[in-house]
Protein backbone atom coordinates (compact mmCIF):
# COMPACT_ATOMS: atom_id res chain seq x y z
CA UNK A 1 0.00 0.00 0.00
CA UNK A 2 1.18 3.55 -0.76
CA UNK A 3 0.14 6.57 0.55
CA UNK A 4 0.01 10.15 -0.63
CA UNK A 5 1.34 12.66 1.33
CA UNK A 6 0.58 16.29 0.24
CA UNK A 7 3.40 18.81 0.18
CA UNK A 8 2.52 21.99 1.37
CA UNK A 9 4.37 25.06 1.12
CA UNK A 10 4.10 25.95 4.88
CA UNK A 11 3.41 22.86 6.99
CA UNK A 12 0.05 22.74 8.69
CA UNK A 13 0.01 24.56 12.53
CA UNK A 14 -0.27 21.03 13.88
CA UNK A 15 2.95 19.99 12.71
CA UNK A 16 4.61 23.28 13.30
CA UNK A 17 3.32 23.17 16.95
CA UNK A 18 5.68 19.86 16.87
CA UNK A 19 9.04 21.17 16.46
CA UNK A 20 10.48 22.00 19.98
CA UNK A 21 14.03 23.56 19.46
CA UNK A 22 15.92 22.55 22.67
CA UNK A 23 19.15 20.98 22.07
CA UNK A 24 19.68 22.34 18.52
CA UNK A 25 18.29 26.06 19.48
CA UNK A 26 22.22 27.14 19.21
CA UNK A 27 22.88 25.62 15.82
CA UNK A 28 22.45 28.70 13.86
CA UNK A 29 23.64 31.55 16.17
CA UNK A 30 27.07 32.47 14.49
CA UNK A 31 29.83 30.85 15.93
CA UNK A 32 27.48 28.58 18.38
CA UNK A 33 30.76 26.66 19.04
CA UNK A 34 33.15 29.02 20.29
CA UNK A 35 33.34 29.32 24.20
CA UNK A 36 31.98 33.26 24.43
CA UNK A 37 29.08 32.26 22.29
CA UNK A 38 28.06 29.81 23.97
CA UNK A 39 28.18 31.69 27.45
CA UNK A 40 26.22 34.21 25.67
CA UNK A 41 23.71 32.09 25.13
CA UNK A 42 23.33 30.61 28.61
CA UNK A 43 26.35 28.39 28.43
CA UNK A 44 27.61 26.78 31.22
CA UNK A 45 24.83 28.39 33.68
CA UNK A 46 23.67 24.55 33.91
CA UNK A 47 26.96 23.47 35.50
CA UNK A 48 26.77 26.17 38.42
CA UNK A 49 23.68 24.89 39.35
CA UNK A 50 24.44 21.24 39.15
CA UNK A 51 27.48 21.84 41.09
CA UNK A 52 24.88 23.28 44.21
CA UNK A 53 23.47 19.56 44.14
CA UNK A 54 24.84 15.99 45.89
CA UNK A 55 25.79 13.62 43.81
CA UNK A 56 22.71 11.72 44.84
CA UNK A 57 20.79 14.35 44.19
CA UNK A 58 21.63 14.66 40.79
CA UNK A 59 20.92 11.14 39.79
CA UNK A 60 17.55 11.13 41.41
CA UNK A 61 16.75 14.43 39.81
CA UNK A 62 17.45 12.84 35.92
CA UNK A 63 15.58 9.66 36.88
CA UNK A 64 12.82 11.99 37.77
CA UNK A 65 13.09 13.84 34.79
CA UNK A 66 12.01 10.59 32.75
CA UNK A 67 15.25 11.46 30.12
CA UNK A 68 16.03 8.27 28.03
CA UNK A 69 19.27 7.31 26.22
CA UNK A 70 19.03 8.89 22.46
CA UNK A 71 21.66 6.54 21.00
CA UNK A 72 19.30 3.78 20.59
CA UNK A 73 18.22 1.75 23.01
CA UNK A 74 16.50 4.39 25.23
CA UNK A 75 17.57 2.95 28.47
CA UNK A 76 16.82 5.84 31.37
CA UNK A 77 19.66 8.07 32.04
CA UNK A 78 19.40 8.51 35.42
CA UNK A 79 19.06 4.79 36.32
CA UNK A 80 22.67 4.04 34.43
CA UNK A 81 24.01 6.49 36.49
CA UNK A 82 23.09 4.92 39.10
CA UNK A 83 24.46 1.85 38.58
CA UNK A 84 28.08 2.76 38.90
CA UNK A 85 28.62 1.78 42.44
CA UNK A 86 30.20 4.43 44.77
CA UNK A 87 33.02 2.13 45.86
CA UNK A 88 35.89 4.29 46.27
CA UNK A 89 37.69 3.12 42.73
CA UNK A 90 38.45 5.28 39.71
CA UNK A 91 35.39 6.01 37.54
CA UNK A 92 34.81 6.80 34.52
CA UNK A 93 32.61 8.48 31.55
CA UNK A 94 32.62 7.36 27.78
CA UNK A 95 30.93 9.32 25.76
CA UNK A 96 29.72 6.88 22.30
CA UNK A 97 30.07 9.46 19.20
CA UNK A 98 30.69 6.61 16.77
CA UNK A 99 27.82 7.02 14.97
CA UNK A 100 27.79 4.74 12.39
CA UNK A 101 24.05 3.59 12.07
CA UNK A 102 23.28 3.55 8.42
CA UNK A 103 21.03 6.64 8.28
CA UNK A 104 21.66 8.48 11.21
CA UNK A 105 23.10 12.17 11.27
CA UNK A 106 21.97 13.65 14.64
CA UNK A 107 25.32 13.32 16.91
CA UNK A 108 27.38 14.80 14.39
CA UNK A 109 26.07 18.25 13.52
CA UNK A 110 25.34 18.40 17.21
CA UNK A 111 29.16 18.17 17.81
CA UNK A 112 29.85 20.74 15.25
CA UNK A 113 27.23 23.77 15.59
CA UNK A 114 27.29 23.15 19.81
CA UNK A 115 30.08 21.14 21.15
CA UNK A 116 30.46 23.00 24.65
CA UNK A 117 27.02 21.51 24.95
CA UNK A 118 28.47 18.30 25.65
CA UNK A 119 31.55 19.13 27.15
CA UNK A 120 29.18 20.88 29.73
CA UNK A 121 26.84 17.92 29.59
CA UNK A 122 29.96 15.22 30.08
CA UNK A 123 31.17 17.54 33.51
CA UNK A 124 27.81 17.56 34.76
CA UNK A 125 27.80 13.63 33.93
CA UNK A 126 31.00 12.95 35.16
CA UNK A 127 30.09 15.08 38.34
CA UNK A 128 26.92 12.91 39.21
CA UNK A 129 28.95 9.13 38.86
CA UNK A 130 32.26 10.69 40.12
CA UNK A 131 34.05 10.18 37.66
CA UNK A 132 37.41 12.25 37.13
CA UNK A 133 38.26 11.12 33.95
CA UNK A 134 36.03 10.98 30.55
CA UNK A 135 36.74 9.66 26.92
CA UNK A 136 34.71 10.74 23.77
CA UNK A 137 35.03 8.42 21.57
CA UNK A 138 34.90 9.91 18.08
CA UNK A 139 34.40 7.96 14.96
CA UNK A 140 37.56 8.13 12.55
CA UNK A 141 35.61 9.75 9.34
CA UNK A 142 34.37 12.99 11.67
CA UNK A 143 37.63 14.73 11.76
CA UNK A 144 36.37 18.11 11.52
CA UNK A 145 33.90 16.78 14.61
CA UNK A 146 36.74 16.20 16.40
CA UNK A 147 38.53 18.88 16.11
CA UNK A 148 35.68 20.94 17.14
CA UNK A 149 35.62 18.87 20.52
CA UNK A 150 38.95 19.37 21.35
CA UNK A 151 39.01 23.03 20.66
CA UNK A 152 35.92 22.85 22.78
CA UNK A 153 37.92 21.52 25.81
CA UNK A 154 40.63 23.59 25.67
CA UNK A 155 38.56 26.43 25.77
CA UNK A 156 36.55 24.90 28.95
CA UNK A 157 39.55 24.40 30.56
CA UNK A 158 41.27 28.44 30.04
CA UNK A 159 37.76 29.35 31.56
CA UNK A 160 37.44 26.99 34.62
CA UNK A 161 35.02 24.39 33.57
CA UNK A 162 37.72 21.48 33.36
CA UNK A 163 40.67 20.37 35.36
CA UNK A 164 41.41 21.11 38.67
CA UNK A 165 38.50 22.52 41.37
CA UNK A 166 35.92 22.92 38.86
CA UNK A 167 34.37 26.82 39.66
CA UNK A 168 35.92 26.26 42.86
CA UNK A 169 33.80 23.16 43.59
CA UNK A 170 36.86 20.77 44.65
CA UNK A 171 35.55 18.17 41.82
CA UNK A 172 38.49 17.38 38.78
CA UNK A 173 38.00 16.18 36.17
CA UNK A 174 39.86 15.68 32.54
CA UNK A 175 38.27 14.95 28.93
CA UNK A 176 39.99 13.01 26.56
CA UNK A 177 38.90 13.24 22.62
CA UNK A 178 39.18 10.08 20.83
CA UNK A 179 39.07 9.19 17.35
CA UNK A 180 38.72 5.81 16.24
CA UNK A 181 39.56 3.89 13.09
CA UNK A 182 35.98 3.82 11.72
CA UNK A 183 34.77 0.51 12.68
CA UNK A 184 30.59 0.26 12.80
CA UNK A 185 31.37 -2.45 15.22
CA UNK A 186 32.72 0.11 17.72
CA UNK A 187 29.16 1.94 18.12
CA UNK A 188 28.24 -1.48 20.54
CA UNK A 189 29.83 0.01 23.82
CA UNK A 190 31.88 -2.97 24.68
CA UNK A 191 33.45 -3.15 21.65
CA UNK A 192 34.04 0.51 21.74
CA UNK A 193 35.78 -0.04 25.42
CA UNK A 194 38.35 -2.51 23.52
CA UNK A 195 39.11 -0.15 21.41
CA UNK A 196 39.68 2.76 23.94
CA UNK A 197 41.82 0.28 25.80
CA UNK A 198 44.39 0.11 22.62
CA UNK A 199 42.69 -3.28 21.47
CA UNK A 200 40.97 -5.28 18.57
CA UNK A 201 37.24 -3.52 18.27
CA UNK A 202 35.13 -6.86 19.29
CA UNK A 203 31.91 -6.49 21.59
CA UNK A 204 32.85 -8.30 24.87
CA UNK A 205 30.84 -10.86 26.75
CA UNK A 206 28.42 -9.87 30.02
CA UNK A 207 28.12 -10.30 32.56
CA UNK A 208 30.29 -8.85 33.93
CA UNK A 209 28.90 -5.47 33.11
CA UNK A 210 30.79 -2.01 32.02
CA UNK A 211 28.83 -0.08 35.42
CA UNK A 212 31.15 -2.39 37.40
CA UNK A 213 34.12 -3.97 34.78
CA UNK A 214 34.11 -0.97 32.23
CA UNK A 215 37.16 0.85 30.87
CA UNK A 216 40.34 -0.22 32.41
CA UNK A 217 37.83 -3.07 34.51
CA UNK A 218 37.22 0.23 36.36
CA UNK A 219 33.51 1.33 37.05
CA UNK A 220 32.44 3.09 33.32
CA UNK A 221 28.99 4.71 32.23
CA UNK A 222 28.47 4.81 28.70
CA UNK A 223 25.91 7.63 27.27
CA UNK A 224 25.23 8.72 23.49
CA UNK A 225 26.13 11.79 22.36
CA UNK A 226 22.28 13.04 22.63
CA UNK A 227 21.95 11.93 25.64
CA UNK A 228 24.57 13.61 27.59
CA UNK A 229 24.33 16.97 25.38
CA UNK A 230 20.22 16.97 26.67
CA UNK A 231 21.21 17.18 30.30
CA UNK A 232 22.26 21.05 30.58
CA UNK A 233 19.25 21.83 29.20
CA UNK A 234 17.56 19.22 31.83
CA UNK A 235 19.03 20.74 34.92
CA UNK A 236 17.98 24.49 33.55
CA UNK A 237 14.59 23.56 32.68
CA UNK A 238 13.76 21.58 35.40
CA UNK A 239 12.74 17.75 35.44
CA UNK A 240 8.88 18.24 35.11
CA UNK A 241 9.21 21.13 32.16
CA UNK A 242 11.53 18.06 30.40
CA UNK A 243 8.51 15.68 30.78
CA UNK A 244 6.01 17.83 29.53
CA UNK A 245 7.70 18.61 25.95
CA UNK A 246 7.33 14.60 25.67
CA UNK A 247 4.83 12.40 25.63
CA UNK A 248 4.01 9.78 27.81
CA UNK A 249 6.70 7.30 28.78
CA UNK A 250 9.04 9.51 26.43
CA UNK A 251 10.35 12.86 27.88
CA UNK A 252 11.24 15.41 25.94
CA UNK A 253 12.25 15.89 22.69
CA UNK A 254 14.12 13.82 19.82
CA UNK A 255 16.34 14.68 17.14
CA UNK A 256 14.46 12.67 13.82
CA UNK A 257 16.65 12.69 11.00
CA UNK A 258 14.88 13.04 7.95
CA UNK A 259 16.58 11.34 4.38
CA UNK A 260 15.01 9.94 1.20
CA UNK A 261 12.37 11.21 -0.73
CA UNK A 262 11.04 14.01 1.19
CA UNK A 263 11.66 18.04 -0.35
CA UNK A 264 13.89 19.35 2.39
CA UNK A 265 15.77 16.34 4.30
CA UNK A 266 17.73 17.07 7.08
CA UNK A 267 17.37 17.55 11.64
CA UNK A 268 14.17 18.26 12.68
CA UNK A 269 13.61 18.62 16.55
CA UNK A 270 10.37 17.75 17.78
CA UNK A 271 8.39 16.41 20.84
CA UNK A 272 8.84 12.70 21.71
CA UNK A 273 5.84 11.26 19.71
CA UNK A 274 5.82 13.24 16.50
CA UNK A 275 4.10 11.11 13.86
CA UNK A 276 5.71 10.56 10.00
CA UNK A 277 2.71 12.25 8.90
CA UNK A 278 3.90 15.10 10.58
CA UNK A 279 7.77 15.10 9.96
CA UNK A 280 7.07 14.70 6.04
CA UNK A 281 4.69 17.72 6.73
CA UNK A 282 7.81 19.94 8.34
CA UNK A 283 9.90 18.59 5.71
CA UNK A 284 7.98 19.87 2.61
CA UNK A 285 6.20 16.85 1.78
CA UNK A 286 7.08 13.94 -0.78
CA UNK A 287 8.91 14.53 -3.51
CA UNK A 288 6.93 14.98 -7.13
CA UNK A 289 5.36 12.12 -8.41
CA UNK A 290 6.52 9.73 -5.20
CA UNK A 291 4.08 8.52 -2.29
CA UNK A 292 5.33 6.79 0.25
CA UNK A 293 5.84 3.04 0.49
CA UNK A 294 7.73 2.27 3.45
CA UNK A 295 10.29 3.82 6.03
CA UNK A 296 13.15 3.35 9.06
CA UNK A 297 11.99 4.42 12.39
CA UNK A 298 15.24 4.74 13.46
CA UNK A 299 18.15 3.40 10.72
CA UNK A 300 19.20 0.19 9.24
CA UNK A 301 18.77 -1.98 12.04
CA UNK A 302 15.09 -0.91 13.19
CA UNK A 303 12.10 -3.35 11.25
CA UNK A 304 11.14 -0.99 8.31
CA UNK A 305 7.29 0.03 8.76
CA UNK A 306 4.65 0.19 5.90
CA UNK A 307 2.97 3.35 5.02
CA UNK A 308 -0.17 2.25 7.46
CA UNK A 309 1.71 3.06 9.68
CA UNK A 310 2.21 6.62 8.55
CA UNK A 311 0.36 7.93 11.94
CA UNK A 312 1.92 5.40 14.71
CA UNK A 313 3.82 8.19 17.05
CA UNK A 314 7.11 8.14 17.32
CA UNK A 315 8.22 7.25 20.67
CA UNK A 316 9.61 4.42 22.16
CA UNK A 317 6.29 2.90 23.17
CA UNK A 318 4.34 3.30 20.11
CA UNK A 319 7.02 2.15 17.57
CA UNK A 320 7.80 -1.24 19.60
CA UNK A 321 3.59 -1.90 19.31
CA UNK A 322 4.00 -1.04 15.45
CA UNK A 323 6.75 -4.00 15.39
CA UNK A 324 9.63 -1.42 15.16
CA UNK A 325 12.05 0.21 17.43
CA UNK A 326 12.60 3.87 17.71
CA UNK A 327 16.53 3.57 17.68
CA UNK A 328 18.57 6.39 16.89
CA UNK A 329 15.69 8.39 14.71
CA UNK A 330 17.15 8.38 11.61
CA UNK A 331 14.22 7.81 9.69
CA UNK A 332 14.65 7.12 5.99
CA UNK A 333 11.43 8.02 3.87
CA UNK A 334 11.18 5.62 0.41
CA UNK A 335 8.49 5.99 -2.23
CA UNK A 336 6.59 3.74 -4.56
CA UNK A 337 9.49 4.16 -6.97
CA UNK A 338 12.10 2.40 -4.49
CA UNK A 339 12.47 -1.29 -4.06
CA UNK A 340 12.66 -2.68 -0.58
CA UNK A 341 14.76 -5.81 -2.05
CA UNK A 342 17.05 -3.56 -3.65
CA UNK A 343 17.48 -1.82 -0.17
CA UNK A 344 17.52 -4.39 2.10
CA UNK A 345 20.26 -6.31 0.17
CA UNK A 346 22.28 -2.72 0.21
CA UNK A 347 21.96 -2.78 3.94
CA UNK A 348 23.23 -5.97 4.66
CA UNK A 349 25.84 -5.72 2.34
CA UNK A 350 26.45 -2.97 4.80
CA UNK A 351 26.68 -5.27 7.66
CA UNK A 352 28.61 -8.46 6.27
CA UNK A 353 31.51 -5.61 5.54
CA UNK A 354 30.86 -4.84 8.98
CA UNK A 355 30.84 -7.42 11.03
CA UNK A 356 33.59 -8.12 13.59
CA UNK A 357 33.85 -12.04 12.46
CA UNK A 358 34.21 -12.58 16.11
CA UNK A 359 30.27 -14.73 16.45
CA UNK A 360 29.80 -17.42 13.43
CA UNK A 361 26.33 -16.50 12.90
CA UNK A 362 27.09 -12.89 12.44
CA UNK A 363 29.79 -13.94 10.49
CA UNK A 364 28.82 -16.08 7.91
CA UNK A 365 24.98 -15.54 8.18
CA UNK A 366 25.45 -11.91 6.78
CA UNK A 367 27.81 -12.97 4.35
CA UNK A 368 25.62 -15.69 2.89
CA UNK A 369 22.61 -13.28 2.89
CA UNK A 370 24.27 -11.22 0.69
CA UNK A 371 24.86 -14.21 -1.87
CA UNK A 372 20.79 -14.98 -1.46
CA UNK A 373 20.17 -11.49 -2.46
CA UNK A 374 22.35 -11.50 -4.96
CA UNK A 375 20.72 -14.18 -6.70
CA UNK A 376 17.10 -13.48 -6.31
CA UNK A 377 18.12 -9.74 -7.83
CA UNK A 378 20.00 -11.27 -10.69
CA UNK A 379 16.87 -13.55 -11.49
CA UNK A 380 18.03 -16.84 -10.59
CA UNK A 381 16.20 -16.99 -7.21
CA UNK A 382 13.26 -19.37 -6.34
CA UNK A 383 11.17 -19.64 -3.65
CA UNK A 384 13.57 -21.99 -1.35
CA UNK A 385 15.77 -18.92 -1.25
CA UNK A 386 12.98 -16.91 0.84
CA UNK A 387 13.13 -19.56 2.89
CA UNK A 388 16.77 -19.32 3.32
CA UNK A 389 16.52 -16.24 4.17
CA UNK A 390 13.91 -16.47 6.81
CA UNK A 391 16.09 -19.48 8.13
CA UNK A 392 19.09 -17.10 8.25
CA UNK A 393 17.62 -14.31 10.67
CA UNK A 394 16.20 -17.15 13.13
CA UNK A 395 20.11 -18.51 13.55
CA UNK A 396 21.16 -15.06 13.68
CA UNK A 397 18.72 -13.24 15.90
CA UNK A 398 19.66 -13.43 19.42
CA UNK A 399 22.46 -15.82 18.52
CA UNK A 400 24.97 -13.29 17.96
CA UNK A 401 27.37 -12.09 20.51
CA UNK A 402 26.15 -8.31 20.12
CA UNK A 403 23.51 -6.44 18.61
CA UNK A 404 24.63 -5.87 15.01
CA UNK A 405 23.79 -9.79 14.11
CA UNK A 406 20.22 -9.10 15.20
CA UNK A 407 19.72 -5.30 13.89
CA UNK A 408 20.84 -7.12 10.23
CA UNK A 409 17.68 -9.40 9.90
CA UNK A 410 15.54 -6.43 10.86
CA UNK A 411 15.34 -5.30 7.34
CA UNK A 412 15.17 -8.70 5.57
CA UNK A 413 12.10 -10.10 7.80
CA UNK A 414 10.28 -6.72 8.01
CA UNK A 415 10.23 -6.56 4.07
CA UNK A 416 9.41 -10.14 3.79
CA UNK A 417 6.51 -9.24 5.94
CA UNK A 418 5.17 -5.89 4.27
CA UNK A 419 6.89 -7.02 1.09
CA UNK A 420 7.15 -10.42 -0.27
CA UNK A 421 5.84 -9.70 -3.77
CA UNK A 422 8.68 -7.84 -4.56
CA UNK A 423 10.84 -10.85 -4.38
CA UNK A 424 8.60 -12.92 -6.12
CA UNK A 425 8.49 -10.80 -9.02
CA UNK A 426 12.07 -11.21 -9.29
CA UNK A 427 12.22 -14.94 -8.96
CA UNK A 428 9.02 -15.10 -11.09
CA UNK A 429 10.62 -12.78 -13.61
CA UNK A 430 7.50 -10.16 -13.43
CA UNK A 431 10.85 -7.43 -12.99
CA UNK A 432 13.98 -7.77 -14.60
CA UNK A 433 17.27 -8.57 -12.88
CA UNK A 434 19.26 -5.99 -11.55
CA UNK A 435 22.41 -7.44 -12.88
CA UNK A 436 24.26 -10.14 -14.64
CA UNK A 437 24.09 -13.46 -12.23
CA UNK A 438 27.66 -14.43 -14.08
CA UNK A 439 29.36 -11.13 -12.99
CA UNK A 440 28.48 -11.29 -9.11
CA UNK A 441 29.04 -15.05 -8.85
CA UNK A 442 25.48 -16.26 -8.37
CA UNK A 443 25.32 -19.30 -6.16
């Protein structure tokens, strides 16, 4: 089923009413990431008050605040704070910019329009778990990203908002930038710890978990880049204002990432619930002669939805009833004029390349997925090879050491489910083949 989505010059005043610019209200103030800037615009003010509070406090001030991880799994904030124990050993704070999610663009603009957003957001962090030491870990490809972040720092530090007796508050603390080597493995935070630790990138097995055995087997939170760049604004605005720019279950707002066939793609930041209908509204509607066929909720590894489900808000609730998960937001619009076989065999393309090779299913399940595709889109598939496929994601999903075995079959069995006369007009030969079967190696 398609649906038509009118494109409006000005988006209705039910959309509009949607877009809540909180974390990205700096990104077009000139210079939003230098240090004076940034002050200007209420920088740091956060900080000073967070400072006034226990470390207790703080924590049970986020978990009141109902604020939920934005990297993907939406686990509360306040509640993985709490779980580093207060047992008198080093801590420590990672903060997970490897955003690598096929689709997702949220963390890295964030880190170059406001990046003293989360340096303020990591001391306020670090402050809470006491933690006197935090990493960033940057993905390899965002140089410019990085660069930003550790001009960032050096600026907090001239002014007194790193290093020694923080604004006179007897709490240290130093931030380390990281870049990595541009591994999609290294978004899984275990993984990501190997890596910080000088290591192969290769998720780890848990228990034991990184709140007690993290970095350096020390005690380590782990927070995405939106989550940790939220919390200034949090502590400003006050726990209860936080929860009412949400909806239920789902405080404030959310960064969706708009690509594909929609007139203006790009960051649009709205309350937690915000519907597609009303994203495609913001984003000028669908392009000329496409309606929509299907979309991401939130990237590559989130089940693709139909366009029924065009009015299903967008929280974390509502897109796990559609069969979906609200991930990291990046939602990718396609049209009656894209094929979901096409995509889906893009994607795990994608993920074969990707995987670590460290879990067999992962391994060789992706890779032989690929060959399946392959050969239904060259026109030598049959039916046994849907079956094959099917087969595939039930020895992959949760049978892999980490996530990225069972994010892969979320595309293949969601378009099998919405979809499964595309690939039967390929093996049937109702389309033609994409490409030559003798050229790719068709098994």
């Amino acid at each position: 089923m398609s649906v038509t989505v009118p494109g409006p010059r000005r988006p209705r005043e039910d959309a509009l009413n949607k877009l809540k610019p909180v974390v990205t209200k700096r990104w077009m103030s000139p210079g939003a990431w230098k240090l004076d800037v940034y002050e200007q615009l209420d920088g740091y003010k956060a900080l000073r008050k967070a400072l006034k509070y226990s470390e207790g406090d703080l924590i049970a001030f986020m978990k009141e605040s109902g604020h939920r991880g934005r990297g993907g799994a939406g686990f509360p904030v306040g509640m993985k704070w709490q779980f580093v124990p207060d047992d008198g050993q080093d801590h420590y704070l990672v903060v997970n910019a490897d955003e690598g999610e096929p689709g997702t663009c949220k963390d890295l603009p964030l880190m170059m329009n406001d990046p003293h957003s989360l340096i303020e957001g990591i001391v306020i962090a670090s402050y809470a778990i006491k933690a006197s030491r935090a990493f960033v870990y940057v993905r390899g490809e965002a140089v410019h990203a990085a660069r930003r972040l550790r001009n960032a720092v050096r600026e907090a530090k001239e002014a007194g908002y790193l290093g020694k007796d923080i604004l006179g508050s007897g709490f240290d603390l130093e931030v380390v930038i990281h870049s990595g080597a541009g591994a999609y493995i290294c978004g899984e935070e275990t993984a990501l710890l190997d890596s910080l630790e000088g290591k192969r990138g290769q998720p780890r097995l848990r228990p034991p978990f990184p709140a007690t055995h993290g970095l350096y087997n020390k005690p380590t939170c782990i927070n995405n880049v939106g989550s940790i760049a939220a919390v200034p604004h949090i502590v400003l605005g006050g726990a209860q204002w936080w929860k009412d720019l949400g909806s239920e279950n789902a405080a404030g707002t959310m960064i969706y990432s708009l690509s594909g066939r929609v007139k203006r793609p790009g960051q649009y930041e709205c309350s937690m619930g915000t519907t597609l209908r009303e994203l495609i509204e913001l984003a000028g509607g669908m392009e000329e002669g496409h309606e929509l066929k299907f979309f991401t909720p939130g990237g590559s590894s989130t089940p693709m939805l139909s366009a029924d489900s065009i009015d299903v808000p967008l929280d974390f609730d509502n897109v796990a009833k559609a069969g979906s998960i609200l991930g990291t937001t990046a939602v990718m619009i396609f049209s009656d004029q894209d094929d979901p076989v096409v995509a889906c065999w893009r994607w795990i393309k994608f993920y074969a390349h990707e995987s670590c090779g460290k879990c067999t299913p992962c391994r060789e399940g992706n890779y032989w997925m690929v060959r399946v595709y392959e050969r239904i889109l060259s026109g030598q598939g049959s039916l046994g090879d849907l079956k094959l496929l099917e087969s595939a994601c039930k020895n992959l999903l949760g049978r892999s050491f980490c996530g990225l075995g069972d994010g892969a079959t979320s595309c293949v069995t969601s378009s099998l489910k919405y979809f499964r006369q595309d690939y039967l007009d390929y093996i049937e030969g109702h389309k033609p083949a994409l490409f030559d079967a003798a050229k790719i190696g068709a098994h």
